[in-house]
Protein backbone atom coordinates (compact mmCIF):
# COMPACT_ATOMS: atom_id res chain seq x y z
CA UNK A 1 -28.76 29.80 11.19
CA UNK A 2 -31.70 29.47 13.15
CA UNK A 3 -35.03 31.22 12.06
CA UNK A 4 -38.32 30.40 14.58
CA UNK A 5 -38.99 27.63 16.63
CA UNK A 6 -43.58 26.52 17.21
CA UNK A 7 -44.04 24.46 19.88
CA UNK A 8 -48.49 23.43 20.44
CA UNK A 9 -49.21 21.52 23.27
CA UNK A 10 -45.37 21.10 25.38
CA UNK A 11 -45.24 21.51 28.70
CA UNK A 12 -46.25 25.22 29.23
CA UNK A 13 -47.84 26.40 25.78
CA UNK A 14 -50.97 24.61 24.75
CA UNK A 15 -52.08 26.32 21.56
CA UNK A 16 -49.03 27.30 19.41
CA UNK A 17 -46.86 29.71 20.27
CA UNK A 18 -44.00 31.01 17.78
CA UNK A 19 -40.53 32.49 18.70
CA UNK A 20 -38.68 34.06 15.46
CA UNK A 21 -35.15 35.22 15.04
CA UNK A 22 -36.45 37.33 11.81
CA UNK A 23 -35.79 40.99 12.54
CA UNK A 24 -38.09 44.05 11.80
CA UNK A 25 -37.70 46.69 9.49
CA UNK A 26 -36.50 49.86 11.45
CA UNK A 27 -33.71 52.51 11.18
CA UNK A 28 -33.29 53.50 14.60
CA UNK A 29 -32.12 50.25 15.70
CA UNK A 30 -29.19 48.60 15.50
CA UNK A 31 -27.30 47.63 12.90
CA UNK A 32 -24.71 45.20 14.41
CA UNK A 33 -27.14 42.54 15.90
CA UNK A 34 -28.74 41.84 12.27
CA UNK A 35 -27.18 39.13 9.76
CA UNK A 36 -28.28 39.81 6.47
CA UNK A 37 -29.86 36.69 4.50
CA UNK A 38 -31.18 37.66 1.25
CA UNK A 39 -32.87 41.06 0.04
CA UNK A 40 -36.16 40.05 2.14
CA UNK A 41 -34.70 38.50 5.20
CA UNK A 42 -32.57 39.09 7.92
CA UNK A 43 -32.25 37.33 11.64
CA UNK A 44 -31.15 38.69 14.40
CA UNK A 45 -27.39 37.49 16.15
CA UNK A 46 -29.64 37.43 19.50
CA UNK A 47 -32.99 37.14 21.33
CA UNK A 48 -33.87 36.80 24.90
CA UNK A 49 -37.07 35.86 26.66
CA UNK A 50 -38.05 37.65 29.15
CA UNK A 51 -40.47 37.77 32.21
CA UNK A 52 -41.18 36.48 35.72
CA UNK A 53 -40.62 33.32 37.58
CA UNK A 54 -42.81 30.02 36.39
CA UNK A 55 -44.56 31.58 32.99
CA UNK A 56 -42.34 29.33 30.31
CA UNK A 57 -39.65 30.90 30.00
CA UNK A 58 -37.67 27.62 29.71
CA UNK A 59 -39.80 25.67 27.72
CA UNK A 60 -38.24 26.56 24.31
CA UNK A 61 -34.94 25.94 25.77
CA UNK A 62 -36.48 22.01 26.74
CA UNK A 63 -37.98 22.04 23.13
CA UNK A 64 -34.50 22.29 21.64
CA UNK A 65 -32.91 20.02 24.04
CA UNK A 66 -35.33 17.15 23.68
CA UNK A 67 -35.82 17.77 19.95
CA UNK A 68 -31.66 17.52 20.19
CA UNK A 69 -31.57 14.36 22.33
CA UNK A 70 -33.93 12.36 20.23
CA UNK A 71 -32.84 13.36 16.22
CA UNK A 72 -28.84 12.27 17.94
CA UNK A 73 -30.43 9.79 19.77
CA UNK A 74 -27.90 6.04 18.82
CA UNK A 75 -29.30 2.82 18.35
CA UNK A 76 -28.37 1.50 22.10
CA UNK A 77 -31.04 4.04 23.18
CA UNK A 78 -34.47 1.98 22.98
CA UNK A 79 -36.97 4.68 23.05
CA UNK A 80 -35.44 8.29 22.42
CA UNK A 81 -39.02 9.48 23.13
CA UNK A 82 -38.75 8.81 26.63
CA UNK A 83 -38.10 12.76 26.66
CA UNK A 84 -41.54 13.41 26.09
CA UNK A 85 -42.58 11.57 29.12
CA UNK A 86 -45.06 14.17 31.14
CA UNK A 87 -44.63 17.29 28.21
CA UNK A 88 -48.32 17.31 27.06
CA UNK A 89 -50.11 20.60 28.34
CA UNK A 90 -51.48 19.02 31.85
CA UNK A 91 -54.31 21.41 32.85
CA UNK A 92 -56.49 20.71 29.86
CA UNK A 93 -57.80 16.48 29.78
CA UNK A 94 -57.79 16.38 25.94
CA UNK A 95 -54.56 18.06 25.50
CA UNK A 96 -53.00 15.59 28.47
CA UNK A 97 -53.72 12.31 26.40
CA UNK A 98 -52.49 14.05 22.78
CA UNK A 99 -49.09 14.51 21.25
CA UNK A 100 -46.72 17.18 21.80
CA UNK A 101 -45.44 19.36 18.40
CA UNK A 102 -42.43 20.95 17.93
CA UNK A 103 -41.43 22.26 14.55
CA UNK A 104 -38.53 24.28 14.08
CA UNK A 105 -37.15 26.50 10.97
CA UNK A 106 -33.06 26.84 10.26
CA UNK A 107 -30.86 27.66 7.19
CA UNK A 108 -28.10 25.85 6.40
CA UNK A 109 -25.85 26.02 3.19
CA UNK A 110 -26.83 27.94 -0.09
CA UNK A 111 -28.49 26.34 -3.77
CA UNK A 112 -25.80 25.54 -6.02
CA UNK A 113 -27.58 27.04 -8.89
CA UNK A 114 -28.85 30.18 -7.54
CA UNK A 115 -26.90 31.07 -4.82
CA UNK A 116 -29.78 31.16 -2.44
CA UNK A 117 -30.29 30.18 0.78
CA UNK A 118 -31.30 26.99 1.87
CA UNK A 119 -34.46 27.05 4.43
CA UNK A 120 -35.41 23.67 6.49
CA UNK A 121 -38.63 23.37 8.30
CA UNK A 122 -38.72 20.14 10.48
CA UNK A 123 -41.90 19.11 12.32
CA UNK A 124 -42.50 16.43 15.27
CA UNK A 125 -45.99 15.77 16.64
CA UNK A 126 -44.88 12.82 19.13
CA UNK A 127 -45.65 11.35 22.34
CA UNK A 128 -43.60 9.34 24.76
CA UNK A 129 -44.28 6.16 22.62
CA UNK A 130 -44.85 7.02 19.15
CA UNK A 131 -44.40 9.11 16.39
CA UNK A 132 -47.59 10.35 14.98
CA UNK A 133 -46.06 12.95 12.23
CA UNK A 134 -42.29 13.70 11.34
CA UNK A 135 -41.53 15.34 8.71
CA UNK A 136 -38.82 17.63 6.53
CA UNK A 137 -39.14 20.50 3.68
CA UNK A 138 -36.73 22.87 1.94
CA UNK A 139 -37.30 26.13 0.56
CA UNK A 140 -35.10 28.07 -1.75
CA UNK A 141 -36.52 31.40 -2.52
CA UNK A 142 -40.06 30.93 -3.44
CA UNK A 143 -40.29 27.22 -3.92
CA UNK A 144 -40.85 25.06 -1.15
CA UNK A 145 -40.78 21.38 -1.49
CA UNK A 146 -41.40 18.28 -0.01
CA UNK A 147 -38.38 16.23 1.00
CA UNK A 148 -39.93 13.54 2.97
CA UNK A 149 -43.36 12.60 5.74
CA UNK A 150 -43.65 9.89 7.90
CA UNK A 151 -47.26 9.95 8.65
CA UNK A 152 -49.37 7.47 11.50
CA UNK A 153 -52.28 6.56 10.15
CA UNK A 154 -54.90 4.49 12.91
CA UNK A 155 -57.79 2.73 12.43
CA UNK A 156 -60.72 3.87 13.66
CA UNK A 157 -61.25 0.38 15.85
CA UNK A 158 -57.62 -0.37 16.98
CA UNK A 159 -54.48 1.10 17.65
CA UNK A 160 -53.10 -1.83 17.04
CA UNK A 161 -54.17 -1.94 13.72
CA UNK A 162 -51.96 1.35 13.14
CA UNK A 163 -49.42 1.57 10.29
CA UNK A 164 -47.43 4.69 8.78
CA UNK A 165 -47.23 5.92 5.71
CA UNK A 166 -44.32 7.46 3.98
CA UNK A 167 -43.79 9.64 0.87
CA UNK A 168 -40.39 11.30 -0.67
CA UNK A 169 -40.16 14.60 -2.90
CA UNK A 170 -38.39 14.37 -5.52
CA UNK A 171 -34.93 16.08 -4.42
CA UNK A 172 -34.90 13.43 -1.45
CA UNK A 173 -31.41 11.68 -1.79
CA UNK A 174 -31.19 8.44 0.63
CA UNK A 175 -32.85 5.66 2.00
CA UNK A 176 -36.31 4.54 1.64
CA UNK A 177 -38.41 1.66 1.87
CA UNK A 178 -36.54 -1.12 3.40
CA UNK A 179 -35.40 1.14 6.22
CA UNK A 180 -38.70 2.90 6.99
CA UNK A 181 -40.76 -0.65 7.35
CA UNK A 182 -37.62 -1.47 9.82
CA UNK A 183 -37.92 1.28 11.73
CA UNK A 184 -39.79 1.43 15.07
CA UNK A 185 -42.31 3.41 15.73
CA UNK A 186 -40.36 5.00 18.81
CA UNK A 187 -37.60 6.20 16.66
CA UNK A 188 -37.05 8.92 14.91
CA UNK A 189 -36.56 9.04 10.73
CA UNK A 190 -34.62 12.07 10.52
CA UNK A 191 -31.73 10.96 13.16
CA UNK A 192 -31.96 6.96 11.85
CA UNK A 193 -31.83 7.83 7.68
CA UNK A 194 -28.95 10.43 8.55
CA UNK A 195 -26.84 8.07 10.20
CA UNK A 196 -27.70 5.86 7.35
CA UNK A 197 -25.90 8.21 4.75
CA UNK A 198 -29.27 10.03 3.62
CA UNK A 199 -27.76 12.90 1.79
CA UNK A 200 -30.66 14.93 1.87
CA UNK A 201 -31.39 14.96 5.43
CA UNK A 202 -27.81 15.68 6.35
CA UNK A 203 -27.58 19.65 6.84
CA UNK A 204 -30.09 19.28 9.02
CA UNK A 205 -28.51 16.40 11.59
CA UNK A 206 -24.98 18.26 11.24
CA UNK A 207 -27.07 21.38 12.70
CA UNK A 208 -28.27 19.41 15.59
CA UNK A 209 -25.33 17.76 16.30
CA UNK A 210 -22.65 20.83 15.34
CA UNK A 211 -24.40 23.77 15.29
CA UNK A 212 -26.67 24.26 18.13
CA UNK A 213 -25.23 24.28 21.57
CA UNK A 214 -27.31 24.07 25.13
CA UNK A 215 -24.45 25.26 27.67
CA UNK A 216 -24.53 23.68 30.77
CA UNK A 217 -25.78 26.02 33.58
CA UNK A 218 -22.13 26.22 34.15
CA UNK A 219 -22.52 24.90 37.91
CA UNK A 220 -22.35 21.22 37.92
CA UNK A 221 -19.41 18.33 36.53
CA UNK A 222 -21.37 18.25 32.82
CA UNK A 223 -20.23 22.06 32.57
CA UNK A 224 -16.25 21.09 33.62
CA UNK A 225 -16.31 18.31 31.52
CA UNK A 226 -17.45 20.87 28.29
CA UNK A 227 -14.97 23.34 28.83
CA UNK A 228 -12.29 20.64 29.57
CA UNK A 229 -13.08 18.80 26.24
CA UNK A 230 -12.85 22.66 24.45
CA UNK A 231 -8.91 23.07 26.11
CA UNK A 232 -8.30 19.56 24.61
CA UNK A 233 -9.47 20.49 21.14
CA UNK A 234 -8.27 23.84 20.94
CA UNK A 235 -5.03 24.37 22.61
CA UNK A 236 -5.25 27.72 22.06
CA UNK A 237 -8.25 28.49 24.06
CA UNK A 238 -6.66 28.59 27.38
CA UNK A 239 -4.95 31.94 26.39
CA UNK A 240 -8.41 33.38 25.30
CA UNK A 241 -10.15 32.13 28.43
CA UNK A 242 -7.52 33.91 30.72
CA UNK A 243 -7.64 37.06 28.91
CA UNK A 244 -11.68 37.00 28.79
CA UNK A 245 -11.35 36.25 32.41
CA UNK A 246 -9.20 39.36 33.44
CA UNK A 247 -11.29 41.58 30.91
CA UNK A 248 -13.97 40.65 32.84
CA UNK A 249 -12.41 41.59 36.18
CA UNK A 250 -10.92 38.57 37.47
CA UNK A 251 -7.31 39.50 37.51
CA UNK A 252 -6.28 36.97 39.80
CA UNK A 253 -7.01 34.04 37.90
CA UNK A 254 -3.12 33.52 36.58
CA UNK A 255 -3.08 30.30 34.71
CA UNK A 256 -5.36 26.42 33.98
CA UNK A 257 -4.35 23.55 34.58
CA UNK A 258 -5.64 20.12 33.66
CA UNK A 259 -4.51 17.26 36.14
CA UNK A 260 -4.81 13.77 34.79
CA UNK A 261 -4.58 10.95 36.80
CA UNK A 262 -5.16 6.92 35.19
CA UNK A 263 -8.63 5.62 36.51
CA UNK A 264 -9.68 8.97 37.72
CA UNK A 265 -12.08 11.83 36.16
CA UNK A 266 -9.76 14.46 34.71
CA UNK A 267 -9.84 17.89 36.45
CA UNK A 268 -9.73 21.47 35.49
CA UNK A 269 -7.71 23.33 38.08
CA UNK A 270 -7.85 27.27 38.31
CA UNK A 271 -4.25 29.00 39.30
CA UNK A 272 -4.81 32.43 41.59
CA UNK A 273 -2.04 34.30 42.48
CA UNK A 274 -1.47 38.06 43.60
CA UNK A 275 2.07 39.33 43.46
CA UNK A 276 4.44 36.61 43.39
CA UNK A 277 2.33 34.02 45.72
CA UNK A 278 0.16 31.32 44.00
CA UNK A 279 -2.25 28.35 44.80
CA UNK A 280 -4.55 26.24 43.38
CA UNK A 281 -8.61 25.17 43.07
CA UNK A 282 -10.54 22.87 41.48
CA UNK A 283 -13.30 24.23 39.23
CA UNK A 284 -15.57 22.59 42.19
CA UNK A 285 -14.26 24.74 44.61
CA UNK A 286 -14.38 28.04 42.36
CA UNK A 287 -17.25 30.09 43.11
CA UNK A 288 -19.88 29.72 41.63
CA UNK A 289 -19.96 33.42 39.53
CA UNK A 290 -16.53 32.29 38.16
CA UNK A 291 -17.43 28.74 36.98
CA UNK A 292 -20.48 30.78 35.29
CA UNK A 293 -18.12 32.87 33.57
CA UNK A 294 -15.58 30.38 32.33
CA UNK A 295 -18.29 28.92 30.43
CA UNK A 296 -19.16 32.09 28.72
CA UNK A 297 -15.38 32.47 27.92
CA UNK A 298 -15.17 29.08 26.58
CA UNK A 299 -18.76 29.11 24.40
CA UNK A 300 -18.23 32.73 23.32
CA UNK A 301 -14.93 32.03 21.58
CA UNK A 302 -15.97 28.83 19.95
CA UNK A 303 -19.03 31.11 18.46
CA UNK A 304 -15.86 33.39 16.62
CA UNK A 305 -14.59 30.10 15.19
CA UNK A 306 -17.44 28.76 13.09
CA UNK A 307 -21.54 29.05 13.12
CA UNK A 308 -22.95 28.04 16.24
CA UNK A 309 -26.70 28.52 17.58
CA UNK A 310 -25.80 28.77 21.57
CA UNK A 311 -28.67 28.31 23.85
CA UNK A 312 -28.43 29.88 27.39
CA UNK A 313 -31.04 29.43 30.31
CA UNK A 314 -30.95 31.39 33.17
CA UNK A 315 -27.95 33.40 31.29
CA UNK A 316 -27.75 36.39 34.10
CA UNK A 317 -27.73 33.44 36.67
CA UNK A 318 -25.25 34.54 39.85
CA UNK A 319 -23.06 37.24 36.98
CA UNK A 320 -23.30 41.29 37.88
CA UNK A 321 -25.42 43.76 35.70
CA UNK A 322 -22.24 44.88 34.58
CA UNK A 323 -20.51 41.59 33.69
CA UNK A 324 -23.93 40.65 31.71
CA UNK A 325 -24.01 44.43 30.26
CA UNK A 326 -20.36 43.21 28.60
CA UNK A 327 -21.28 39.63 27.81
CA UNK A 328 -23.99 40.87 25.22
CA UNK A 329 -21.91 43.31 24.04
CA UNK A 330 -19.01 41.06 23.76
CA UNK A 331 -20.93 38.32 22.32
CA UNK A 332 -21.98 40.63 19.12
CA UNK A 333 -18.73 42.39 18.63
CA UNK A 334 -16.56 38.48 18.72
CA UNK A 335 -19.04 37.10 16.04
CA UNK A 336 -19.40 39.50 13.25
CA UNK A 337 -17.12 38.06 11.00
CA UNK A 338 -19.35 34.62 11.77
CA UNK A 339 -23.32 34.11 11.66
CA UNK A 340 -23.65 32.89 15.41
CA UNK A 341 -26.72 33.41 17.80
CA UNK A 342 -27.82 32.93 20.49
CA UNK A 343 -30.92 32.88 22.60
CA UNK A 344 -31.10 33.37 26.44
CA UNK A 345 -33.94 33.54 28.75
CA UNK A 346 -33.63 34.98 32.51
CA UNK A 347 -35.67 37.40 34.58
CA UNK A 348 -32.83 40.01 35.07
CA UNK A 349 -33.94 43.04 32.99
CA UNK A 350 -29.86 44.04 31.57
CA UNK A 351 -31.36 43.26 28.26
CA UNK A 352 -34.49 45.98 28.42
CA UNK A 353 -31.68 48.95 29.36
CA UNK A 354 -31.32 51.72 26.88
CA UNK A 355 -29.25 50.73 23.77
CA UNK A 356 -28.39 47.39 24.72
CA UNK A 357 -30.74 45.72 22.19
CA UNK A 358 -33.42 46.39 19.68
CA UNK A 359 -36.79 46.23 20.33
CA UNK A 360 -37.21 42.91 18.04
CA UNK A 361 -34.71 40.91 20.09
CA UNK A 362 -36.53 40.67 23.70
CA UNK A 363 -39.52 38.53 23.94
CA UNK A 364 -41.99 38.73 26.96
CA UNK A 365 -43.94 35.83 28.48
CA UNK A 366 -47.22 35.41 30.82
CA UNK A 367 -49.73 32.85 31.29
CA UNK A 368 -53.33 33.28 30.42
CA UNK A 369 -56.52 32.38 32.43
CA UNK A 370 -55.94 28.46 31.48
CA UNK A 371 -52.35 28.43 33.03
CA UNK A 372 -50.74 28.68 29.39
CA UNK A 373 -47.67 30.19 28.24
CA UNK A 374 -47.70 33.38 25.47
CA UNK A 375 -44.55 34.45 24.02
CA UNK A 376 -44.34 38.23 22.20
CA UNK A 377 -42.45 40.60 20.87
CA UNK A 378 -41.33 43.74 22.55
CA UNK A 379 -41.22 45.13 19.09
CA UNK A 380 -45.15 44.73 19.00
CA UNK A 381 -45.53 47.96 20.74
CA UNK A 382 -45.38 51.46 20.23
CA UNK A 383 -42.19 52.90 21.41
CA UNK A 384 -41.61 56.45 21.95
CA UNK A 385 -37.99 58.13 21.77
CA UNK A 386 -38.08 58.95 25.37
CA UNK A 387 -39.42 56.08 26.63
CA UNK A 388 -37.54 53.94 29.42
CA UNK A 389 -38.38 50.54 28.10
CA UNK A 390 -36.93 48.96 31.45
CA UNK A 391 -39.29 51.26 34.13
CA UNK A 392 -42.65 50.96 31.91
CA UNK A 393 -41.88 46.93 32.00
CA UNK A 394 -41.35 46.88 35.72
CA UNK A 395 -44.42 49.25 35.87
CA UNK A 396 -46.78 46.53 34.04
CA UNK A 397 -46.69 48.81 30.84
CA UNK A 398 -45.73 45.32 28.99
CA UNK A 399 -47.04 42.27 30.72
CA UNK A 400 -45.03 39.79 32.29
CA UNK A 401 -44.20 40.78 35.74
CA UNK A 402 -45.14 38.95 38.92
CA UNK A 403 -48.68 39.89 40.26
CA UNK A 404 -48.17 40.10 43.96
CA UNK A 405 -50.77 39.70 46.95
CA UNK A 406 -50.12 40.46 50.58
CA UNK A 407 -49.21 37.17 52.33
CA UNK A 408 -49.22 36.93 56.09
CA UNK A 409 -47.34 34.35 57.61
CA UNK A 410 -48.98 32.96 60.98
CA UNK A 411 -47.42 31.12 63.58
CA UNK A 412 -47.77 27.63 63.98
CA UNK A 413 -49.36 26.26 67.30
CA UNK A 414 -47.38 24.01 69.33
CA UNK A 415 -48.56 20.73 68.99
CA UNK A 416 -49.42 19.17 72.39
């Protein structure tokens, strides 16, 4: 389960910024949308971030999926940390020549001998060329420890004189010495000593590479391609889809097919029909509302099977109020037999109407005078019972809506 994710200095944010899943203490909300951890803790089944065009909203969605990229990165990729290229904080000079930081919190499997569970905090502090800090430590309860730190350490008069430095806690189980002076400085350890059989560092790679899912905007051949390898896997999915489908309105969506041809991409082919006539589409040729949809059918369902983290930008892209209204609500009711979230962002306001969600699930964004991102809470204000949460945001009550100036376009002069 994901539990907060601190980004300092990457792309939007310069100073650091935190965005938790750990829900607040209140009676009057929800019930449904909470999964209970221990007697201290529990983490919300969903958070969205809020707010206008251009203020960051994406930026923790771009953490995760270049944190993601590089920890799976394979060997045949020569510099994972390419990602990083241009994700320094631009409009400050010092922050523009330092590394980026990510660091992000999850909980994965319970202690043996208590029962208790298991908290990982990972932290990068990279640039598009080296690592300068990476490191990994598990709590369970009160007792944190160390399981391993790959720190850079320069020399005052060279770079090139730099060298790392590497220490182990004592419950680290895997590989040590001979394949930390091997490995470059490019590359990450936690991805490279997991592949490598590390025992220790193993929930946390499974999460990355099991667990948390970016879905595709739904829009392009990368999104046809996920929902075609899903029908493959689960032949049972198809039925699901079409039933999620006509739940959702789209009654004339009958039947999928997937054509195969040797040499050729394979293709996911929709079947309308009305009465007794019938024809086909490819998934290109769908609108673009239904290839949205089909998505949501397809990642929604696998969230019922096991534990997934699903990550969503742009989630009320091109889908009705209403369809969105029923997504959220679907998403929570499908899941709570399993521990599945998910976090969207998206400047439709579905998720600020009345009983939708708790307070502690929406998180607003703005910039500041320097151009920088803030991320907070909607749960950090006072709420009364009568408010309208949705017209005192679009009223400024909140924050992060668009500041608008009058703008008078003038005709251009014909050139002579």
């Amino acid at each position: 389960m994901f539990v907060d994710i601190t980004l300092e200095n990457f792309r939007s944010v310069k100073e650091a910024q935190t965005l938790s899943f750990e829900s607040i203490t209140d009676r009057r909300l929800r019930t449904d949308h909470v999964i209970d951890v221990d007697d201290r803790t529990s983490l919300l089944k969903y958070c969205s971030i809020a707010g206008p065009n251009g203020v960051g909203k994406s930026t923790v969605v771009r953490a995760l999926e270049m944190l993601q990229g590089m920890v799976l990165a394979t060997e045949e990729d020569n510099n994972p940390l390419l990602r990083l290229s241009g994700a320094s904080f631009a409009y400050d000079s010092i922050c523009k020549r330092s590394p980026s930081s990510i660091q992000i919190q999850i909980i994965r499997g319970e202690d043996e001998e208590t029962g208790l569970p298991i908290y990982y905090t990972y932290s990068l502090r990279a640039d598009n060329k080296r690592v300068y800090n990476e490191s990994l430590y598990q709590r369970i309860g009160r007792a944190s420890s160390k399981l391993f730190e790959r720190e850079l350490i320069t020399s005052e008069d060279s770079e090139e004189e730099s060298y790392y430095v590497f220490s182990y806690g004592k419950k680290y189980i895997g590989v040590k010495k001979r394949f930390s002076n091997k490995l470059p400085e490019n590359k990450l350890f936690l991805g490279n000593a997991a592949r490598a059989e590390s025992a220790s560092l193993m929930p946390i790679f499974e999460w990355f590479r099991d667990d948390c899912v970016i879905i595709p905007i739904g829009l392009s051949p990368m999104s046809e391609d996920f929902i075609l390898k899903a029908m493959k896997r689960y032949p049972s999915l198809k039925g699901c889809m079409l039933e999620f489908l006509h739940n959702m309105d789209f009654i004339d969506i009958k039947d999928f097919n997937i054509v195969e041809k040797e040499g050729a991409k394979d293709r996911l082919v929709y079947i309308h029909g009305v009465n007794r006539s019938r024809y086909a589409s490819y998934f290109s040729s769908e609108s673009l509302g239904t290839r949205r949809i089909t998505m949501m059918a397809v990642v929604i369902w696998q969230a019922m099977q096991k534990n997934m983290f699903l990550v969503a930008d742009d989630f009320g892209l091109l889908l009705h109020d209403t369809i969105l209204n029923e997504l959220f609500e679907k998403f929570s009711y499908e899941t709570r037999l399993s521990k599945s979230q998910m976090l969207t962002t998206g400047v439709d306001l579905t998720p600020l109407k009345k009983g939708q969600h708790r307070f502690d699930e929406i998180w607003l964004t703005s910039k500041d005078s320097e151009g920088s991102t803030r991320y907070y809470s909607l749960a950090d204000f006072v709420m009364r019972k009568n408010d309208s949460v949705k017209d005192m945001y679009l009223n400024g009550a909140y924050g992060s809506v668009p500041i608008l100036s009058e703008c008078v376009h003038r005709r251009m002069r014909e050139e002579k």
